[in-house]
Protein backbone atom coordinates (compact mmCIF):
# COMPACT_ATOMS: atom_id res chain seq x y z
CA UNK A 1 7.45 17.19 22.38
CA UNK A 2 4.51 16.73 20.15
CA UNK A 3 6.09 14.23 17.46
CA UNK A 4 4.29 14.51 13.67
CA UNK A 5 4.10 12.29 10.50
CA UNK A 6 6.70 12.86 8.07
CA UNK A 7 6.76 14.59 4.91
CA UNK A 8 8.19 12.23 2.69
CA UNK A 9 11.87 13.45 1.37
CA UNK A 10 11.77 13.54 -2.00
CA UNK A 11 8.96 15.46 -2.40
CA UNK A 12 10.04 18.08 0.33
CA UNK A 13 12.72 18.72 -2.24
CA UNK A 14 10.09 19.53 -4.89
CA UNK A 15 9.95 23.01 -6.13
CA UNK A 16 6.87 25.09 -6.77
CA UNK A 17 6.01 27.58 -9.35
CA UNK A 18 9.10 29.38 -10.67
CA UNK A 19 6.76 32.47 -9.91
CA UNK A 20 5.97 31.82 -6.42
CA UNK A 21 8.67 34.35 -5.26
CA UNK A 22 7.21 36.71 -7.13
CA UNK A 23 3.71 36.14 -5.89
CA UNK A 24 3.67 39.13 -3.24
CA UNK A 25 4.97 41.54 -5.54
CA UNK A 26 1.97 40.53 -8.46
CA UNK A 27 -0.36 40.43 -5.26
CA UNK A 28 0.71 44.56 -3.78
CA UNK A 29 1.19 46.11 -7.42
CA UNK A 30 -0.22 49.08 -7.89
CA UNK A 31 0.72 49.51 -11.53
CA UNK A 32 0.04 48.31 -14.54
CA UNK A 33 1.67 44.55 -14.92
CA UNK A 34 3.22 42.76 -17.89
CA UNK A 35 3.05 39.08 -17.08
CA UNK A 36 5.64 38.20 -19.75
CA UNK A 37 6.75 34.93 -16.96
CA UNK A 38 3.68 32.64 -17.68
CA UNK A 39 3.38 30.21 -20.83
CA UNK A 40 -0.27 31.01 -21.88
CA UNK A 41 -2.22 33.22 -24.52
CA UNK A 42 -4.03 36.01 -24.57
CA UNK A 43 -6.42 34.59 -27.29
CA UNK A 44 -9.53 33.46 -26.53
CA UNK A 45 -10.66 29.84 -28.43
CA UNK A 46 -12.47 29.56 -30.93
CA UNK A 47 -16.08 30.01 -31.04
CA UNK A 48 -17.57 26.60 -30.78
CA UNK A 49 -14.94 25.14 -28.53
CA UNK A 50 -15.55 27.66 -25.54
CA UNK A 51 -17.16 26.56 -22.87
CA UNK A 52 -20.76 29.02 -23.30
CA UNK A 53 -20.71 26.79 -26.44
CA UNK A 54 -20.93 23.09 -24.64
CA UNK A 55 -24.51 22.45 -23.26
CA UNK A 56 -26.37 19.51 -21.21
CA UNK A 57 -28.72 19.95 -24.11
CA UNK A 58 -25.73 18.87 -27.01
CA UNK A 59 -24.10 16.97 -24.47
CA UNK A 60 -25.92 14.78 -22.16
CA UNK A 61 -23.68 14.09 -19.20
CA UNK A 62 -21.06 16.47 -19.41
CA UNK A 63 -20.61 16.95 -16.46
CA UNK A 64 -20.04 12.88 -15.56
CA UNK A 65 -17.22 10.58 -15.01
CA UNK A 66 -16.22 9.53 -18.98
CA UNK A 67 -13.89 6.53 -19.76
CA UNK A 68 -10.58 6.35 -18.43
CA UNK A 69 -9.16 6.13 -22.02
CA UNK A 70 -11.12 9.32 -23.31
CA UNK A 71 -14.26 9.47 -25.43
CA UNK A 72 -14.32 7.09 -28.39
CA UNK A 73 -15.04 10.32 -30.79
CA UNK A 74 -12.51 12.09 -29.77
CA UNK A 75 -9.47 8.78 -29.67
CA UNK A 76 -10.81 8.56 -33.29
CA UNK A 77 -10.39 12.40 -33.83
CA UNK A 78 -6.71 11.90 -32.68
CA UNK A 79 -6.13 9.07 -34.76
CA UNK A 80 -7.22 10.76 -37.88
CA UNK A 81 -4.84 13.84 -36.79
CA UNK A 82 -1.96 11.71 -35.61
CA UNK A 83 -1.94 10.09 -39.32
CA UNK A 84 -2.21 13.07 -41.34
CA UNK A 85 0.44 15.28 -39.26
CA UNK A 86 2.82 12.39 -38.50
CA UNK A 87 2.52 9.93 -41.71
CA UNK A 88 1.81 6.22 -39.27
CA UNK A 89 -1.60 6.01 -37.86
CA UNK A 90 -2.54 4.25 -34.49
CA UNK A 91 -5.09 2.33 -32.65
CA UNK A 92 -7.35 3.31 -30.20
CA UNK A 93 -5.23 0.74 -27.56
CA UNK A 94 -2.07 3.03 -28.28
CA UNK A 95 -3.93 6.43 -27.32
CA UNK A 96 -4.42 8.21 -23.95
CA UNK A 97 -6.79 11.51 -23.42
CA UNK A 98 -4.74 12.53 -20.31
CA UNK A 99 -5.34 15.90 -17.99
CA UNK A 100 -3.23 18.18 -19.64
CA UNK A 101 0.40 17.26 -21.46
CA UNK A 102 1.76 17.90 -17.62
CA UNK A 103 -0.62 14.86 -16.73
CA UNK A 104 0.28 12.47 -19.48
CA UNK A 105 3.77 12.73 -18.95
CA UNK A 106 3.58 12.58 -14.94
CA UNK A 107 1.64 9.58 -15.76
CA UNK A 108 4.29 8.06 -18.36
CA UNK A 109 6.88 8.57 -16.70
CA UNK A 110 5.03 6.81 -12.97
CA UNK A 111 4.20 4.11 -15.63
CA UNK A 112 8.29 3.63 -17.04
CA UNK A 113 10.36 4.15 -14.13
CA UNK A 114 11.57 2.58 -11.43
CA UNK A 115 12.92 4.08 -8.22
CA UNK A 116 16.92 5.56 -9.43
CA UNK A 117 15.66 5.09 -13.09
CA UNK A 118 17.28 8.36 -15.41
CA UNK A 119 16.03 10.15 -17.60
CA UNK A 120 17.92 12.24 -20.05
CA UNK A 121 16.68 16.27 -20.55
CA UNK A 122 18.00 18.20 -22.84
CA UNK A 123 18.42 21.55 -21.68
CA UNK A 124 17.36 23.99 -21.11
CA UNK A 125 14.17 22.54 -20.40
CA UNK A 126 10.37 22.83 -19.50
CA UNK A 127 10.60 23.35 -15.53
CA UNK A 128 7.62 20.16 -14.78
CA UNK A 129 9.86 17.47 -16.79
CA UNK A 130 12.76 17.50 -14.06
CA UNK A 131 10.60 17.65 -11.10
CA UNK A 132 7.87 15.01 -12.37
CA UNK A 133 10.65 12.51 -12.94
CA UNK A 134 12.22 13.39 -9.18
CA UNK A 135 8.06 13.08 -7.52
CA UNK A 136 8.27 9.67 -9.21
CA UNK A 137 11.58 8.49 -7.72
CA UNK A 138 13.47 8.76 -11.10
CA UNK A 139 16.47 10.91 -11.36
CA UNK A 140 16.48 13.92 -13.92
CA UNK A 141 19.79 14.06 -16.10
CA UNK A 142 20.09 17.77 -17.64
CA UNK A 143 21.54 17.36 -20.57
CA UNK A 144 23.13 20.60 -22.08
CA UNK A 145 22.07 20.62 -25.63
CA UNK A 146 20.40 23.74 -27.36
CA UNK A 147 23.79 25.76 -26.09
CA UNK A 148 26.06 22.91 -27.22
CA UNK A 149 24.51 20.67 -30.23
CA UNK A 150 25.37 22.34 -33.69
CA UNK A 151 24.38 19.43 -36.25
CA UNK A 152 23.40 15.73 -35.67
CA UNK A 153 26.41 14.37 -34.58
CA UNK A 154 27.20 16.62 -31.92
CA UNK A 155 23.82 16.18 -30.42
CA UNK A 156 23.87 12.47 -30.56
CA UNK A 157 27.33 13.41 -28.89
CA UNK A 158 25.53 15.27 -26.15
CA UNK A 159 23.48 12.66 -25.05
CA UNK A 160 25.44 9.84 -24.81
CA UNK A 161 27.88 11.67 -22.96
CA UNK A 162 25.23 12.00 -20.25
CA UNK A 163 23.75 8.15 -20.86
CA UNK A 164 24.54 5.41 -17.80
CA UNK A 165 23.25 1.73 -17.43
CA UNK A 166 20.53 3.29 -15.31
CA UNK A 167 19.36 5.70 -18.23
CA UNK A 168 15.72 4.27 -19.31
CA UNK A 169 14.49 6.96 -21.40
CA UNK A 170 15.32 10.49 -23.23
CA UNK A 171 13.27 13.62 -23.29
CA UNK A 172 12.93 16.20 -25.58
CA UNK A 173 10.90 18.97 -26.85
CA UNK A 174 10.23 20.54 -29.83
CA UNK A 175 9.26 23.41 -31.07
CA UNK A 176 11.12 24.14 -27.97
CA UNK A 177 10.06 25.93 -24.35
CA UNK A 178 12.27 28.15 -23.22
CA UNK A 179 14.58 28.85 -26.42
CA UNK A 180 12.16 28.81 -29.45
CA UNK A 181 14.41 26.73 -31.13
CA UNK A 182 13.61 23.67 -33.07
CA UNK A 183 15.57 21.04 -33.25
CA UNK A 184 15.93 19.96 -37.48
CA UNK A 185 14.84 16.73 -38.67
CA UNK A 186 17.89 14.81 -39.51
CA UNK A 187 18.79 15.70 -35.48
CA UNK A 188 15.72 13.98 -34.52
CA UNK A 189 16.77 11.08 -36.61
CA UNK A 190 20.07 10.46 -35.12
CA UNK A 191 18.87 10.80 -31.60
CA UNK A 192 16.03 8.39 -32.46
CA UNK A 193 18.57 6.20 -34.02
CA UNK A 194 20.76 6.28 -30.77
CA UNK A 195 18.19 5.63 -28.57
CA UNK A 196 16.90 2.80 -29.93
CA UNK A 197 20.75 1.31 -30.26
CA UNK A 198 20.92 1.94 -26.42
CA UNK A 199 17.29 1.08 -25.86
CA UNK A 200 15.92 3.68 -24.94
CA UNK A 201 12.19 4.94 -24.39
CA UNK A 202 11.52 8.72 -26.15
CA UNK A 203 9.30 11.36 -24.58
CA UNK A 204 8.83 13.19 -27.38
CA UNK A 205 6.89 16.23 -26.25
CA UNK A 206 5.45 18.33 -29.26
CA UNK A 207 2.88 20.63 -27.71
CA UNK A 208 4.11 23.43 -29.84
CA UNK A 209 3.72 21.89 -33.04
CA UNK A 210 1.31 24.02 -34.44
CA UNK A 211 3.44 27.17 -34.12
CA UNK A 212 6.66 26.24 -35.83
CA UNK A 213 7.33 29.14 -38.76
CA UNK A 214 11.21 29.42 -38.57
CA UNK A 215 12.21 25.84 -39.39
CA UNK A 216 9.88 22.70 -40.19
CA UNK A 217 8.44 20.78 -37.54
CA UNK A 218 9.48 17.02 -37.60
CA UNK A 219 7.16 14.24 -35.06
CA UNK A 220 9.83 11.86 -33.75
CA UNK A 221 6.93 8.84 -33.38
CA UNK A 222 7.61 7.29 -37.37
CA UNK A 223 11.37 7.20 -36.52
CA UNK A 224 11.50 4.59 -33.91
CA UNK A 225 7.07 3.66 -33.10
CA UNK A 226 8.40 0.82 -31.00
CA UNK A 227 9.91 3.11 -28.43
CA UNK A 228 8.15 6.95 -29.13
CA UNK A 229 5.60 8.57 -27.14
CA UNK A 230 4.50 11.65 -29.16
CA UNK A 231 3.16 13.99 -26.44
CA UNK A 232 0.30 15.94 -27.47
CA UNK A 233 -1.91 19.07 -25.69
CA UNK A 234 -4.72 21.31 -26.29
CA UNK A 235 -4.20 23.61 -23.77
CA UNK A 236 -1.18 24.74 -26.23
CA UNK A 237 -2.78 23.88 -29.62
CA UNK A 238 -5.92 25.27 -29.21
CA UNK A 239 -5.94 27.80 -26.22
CA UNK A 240 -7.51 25.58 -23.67
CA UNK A 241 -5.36 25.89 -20.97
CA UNK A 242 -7.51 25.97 -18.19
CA UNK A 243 -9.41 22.93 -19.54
CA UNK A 244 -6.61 20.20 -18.83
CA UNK A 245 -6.59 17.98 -21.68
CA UNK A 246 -4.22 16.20 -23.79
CA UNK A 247 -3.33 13.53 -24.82
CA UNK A 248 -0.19 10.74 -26.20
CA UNK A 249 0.28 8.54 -28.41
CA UNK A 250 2.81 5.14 -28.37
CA UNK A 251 3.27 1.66 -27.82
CA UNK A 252 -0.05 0.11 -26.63
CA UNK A 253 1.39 -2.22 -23.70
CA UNK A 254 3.13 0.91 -22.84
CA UNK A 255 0.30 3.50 -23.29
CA UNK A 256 -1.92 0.71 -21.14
CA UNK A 257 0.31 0.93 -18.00
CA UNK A 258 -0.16 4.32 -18.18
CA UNK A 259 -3.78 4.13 -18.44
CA UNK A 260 -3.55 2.19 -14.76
CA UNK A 261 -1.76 5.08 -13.20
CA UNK A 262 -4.19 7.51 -14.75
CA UNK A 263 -6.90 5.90 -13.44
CA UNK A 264 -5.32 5.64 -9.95
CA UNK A 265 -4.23 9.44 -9.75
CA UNK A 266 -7.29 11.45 -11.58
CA UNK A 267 -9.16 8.84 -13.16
CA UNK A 268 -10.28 10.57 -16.05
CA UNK A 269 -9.49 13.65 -18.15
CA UNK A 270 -12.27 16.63 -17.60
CA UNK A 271 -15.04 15.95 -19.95
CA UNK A 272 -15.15 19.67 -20.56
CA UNK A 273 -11.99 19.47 -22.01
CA UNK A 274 -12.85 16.67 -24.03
CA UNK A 275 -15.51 18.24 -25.69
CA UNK A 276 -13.85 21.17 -26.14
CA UNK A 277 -10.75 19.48 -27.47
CA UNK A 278 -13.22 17.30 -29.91
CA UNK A 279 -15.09 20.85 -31.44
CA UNK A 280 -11.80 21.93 -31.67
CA UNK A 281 -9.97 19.30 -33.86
CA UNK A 282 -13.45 19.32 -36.13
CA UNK A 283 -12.19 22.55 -37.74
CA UNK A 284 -12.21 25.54 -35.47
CA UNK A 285 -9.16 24.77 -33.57
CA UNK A 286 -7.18 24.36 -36.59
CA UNK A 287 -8.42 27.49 -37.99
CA UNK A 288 -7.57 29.09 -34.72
CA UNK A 289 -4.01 27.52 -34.34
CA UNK A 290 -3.29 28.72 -37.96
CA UNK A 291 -4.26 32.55 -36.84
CA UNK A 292 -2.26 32.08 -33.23
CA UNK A 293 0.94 30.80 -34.92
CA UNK A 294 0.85 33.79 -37.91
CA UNK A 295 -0.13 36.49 -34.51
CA UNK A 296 2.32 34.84 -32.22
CA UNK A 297 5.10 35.20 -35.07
CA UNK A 298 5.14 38.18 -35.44
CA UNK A 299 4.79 39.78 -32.19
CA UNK A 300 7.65 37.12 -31.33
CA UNK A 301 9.78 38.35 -33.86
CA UNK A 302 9.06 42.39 -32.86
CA UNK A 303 10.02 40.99 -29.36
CA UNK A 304 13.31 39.69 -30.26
CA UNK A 305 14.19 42.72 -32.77
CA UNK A 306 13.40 45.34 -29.93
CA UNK A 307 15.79 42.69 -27.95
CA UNK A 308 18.30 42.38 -29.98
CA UNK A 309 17.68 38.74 -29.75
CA UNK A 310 17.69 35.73 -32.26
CA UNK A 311 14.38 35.35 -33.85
CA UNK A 312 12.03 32.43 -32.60
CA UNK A 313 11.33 29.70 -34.90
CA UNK A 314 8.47 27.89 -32.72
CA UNK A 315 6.54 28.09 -29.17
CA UNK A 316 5.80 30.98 -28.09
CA UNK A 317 9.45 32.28 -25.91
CA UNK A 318 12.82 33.58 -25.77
CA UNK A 319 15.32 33.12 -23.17
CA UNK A 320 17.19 35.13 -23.44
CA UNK A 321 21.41 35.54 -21.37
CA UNK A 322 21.67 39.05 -18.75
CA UNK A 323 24.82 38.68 -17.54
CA UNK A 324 25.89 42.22 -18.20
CA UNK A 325 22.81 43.48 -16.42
CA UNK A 326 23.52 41.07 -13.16
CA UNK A 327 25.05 42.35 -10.25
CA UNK A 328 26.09 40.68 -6.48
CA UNK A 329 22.38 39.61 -6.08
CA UNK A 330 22.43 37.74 -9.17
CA UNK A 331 19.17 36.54 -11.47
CA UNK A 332 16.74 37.21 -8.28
CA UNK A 333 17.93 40.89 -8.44
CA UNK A 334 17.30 41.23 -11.72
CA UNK A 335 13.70 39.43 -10.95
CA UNK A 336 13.05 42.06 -8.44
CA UNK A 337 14.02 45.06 -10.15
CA UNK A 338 11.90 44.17 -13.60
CA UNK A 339 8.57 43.24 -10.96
CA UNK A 340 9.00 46.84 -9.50
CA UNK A 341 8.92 48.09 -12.96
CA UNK A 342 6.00 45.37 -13.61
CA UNK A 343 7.25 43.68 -15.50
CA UNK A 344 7.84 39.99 -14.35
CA UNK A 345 9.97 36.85 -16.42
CA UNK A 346 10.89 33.57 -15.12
CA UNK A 347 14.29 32.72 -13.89
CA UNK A 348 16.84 30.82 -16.12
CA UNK A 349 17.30 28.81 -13.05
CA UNK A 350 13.91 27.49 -13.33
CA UNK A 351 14.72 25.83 -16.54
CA UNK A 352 18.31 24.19 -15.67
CA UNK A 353 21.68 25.48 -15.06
CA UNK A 354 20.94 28.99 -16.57
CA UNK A 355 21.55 31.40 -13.73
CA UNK A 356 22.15 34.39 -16.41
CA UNK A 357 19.57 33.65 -18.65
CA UNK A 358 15.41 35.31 -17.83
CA UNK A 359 12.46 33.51 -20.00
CA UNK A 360 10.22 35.82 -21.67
CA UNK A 361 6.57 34.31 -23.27
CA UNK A 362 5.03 36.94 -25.58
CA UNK A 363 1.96 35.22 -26.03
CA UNK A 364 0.06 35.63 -22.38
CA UNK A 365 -0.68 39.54 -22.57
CA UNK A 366 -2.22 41.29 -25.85
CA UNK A 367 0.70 42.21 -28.55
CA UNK A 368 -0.26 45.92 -27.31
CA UNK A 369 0.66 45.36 -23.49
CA UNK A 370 3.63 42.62 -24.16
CA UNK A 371 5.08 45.53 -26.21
CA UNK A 372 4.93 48.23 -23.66
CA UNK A 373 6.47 45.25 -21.44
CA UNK A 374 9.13 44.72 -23.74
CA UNK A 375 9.98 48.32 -23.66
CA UNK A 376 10.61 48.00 -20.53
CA UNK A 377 12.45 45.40 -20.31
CA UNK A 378 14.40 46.81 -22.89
CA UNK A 379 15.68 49.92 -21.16
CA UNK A 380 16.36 47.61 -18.68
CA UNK A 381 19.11 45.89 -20.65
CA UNK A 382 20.58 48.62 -21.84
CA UNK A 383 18.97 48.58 -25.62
């Protein structure tokens, strides 16, 4: 018997998209869809940071390898930012231009942990977190939090409840994918003041900070600098989702081992994205952030009134608990039913021990179709 190389284990155990179940039923539609399952928008960037708008003749080279760190305009770009949204500015040695806020952190967390290392999630959480710590060898510790914490003390409570002598860092996220929650400033204290007593390292990821209108947004990185990465991304700030660029900011011995492993998995980030991220944080991208957050408010709180839901306060989702509308085939029969009526969300499961909860994003179709989506999905509930 023909005898092949292994797969290794761990990443066997790896899941893939929380959509790829249902890919065949996106694939033989023939109907209109509502992609409510997909964290994106339907916005297009702003003019000057789209891609018709970056030429060989402005930008000699574009196309090229750039520096492993990220282009010297653009590490000064995000230091000026980083010191006028966060109140402590940073070197150049203590930023990373990474691919995406999915690269940085895969990189991050290759760079902290070792083999068995844990790291704490509150949940629910952002599906890539759990299984980017697991492809590195580290062990994922779901934390229940945004169903359970009620002040500061009770989250503090939460995670050292879940804390071991092989816990080497915390993540958490904020404004928050899936809930839409975000989590208040004198929280964020606490936990930064308990993770530094148990030396920790904090993965703060704040990719939704420009679209916080229910509740302030509060950067975790002037709390405890020593210990904070503040995780940063354009594909969520400015629309550039496809262009793979982000970036993080922390400790510089820290932020250099992660360098290393960037260099050794995709060397650099796309230059594209650079550029575009660059334009964008030169004025457009602002402008455009501050006209997605006021449009993504209010078609997020339409979504959740038609619902019958809690009003977002930040990102761009709701998650939103159907138990009364499960029956003996559970959240995948629920999944089904919705994609034969088109419209498609992503399983609670995806997002930790949530198997009555669906996530709905109301940001990647036009307000017009997410509506008629919600509509349906409506009826579907029962409301």
């Amino acid at each position: 018997m023909a005898r092949y190389p292994a797969i290794a284990p761990h990443v066997e155990t790896l899941a893939g998209s929380v959509y790829s179940k249902l890919g065949s039923r996106l694939a033989q539609a023939d109907r209109r869809l509502y992609p409510l399952h997909v964290g994106d928008t339907w916005m297009e960037p702003a003019i000057g940071c789209r891609m018709q708008d970056l030429t060989v003749e402005d930008h000699p080279g574009m196309h090229r390898y750039t520096s492993v760190h990220g282009l010297p305009a653009l590490l000064d770009a995000i230091i000026a930012r980083t010191e006028a949204t966060q109140g402590l500015g940073a070197e150049r040695e203590q930023v990373l231009v990474t691919a995406g806020g999915t690269g940085g952190l895969f990189a991050l967390l290759a760079a902290l942990l070792d083999p068995g290392d844990e790291v704490l999630i509150t949940a629910p959480f952002w599906p890539l977190i759990g299984t980017a710590t697991h492809a590195v060898r580290g062990k994922p510790v779901p934390v229940p939090f945004f169903d359970v914490a009620h002040d500061a003390a009770s989250a503090v409570a939460a995670l050292q409840a879940a804390c071991t002598d092989r816990t080497v860092a915390v993540y958490w996220n904020t404004p928050h994918n899936p809930t839409g929650r975000i989590i208040p400033g004198d929280w964020l204290e606490a936990m930064a003041a308990w993770a530094r007593k148990r030396d920790l390292w904090i993965l703060a990821d704040e990719v939704y900070g420009h679209f916080a209108w229910g509740g302030e947004h509060v950067y975790t990185r002037p709390m405890a600098p020593e210990r904070t990465f503040s995780v940063q991304s354009f594909s969520k700030a400015y629309g550039l989702t496809g262009l793979r660029t982000g970036y993080l900011v922390g400790p510089a011995h820290a932020i250099n081992a992660t360098r290393r492993v960037a260099t050794n998995s995709v060397y650099c980030a796309p230059h594209p994205g650079q550029l575009a991220g660059l334009a964008a944080m030169a004025g457009p991208g602002e402008v455009w952030a501050a006209e997605a957050a006021k449009a993504y408010r209010e078609i997020g709180e339409w979504t959740a009134d038609r619902l019958g839901v809690a009003r977002p306060q930040g990102s761009t989702f709701l998650f939103i608990d159907v138990a009364h509308r499960l029956d003996d085939r559970g959240l995948e029969g629920a999944l089904y039913d919705l994609a034969d009526d088109g419209v498609f969300v992503a399983p609670g499961t995806s997002f930790g021990p949530y198997p009555t909860h669906l996530r709905l994003c109301y940001t990647a179709a036009p307000p017009a179709v997410t509506r008629e989506g919600v509509e349906i999905f409506a009826r579907w509930l029962g409301r």
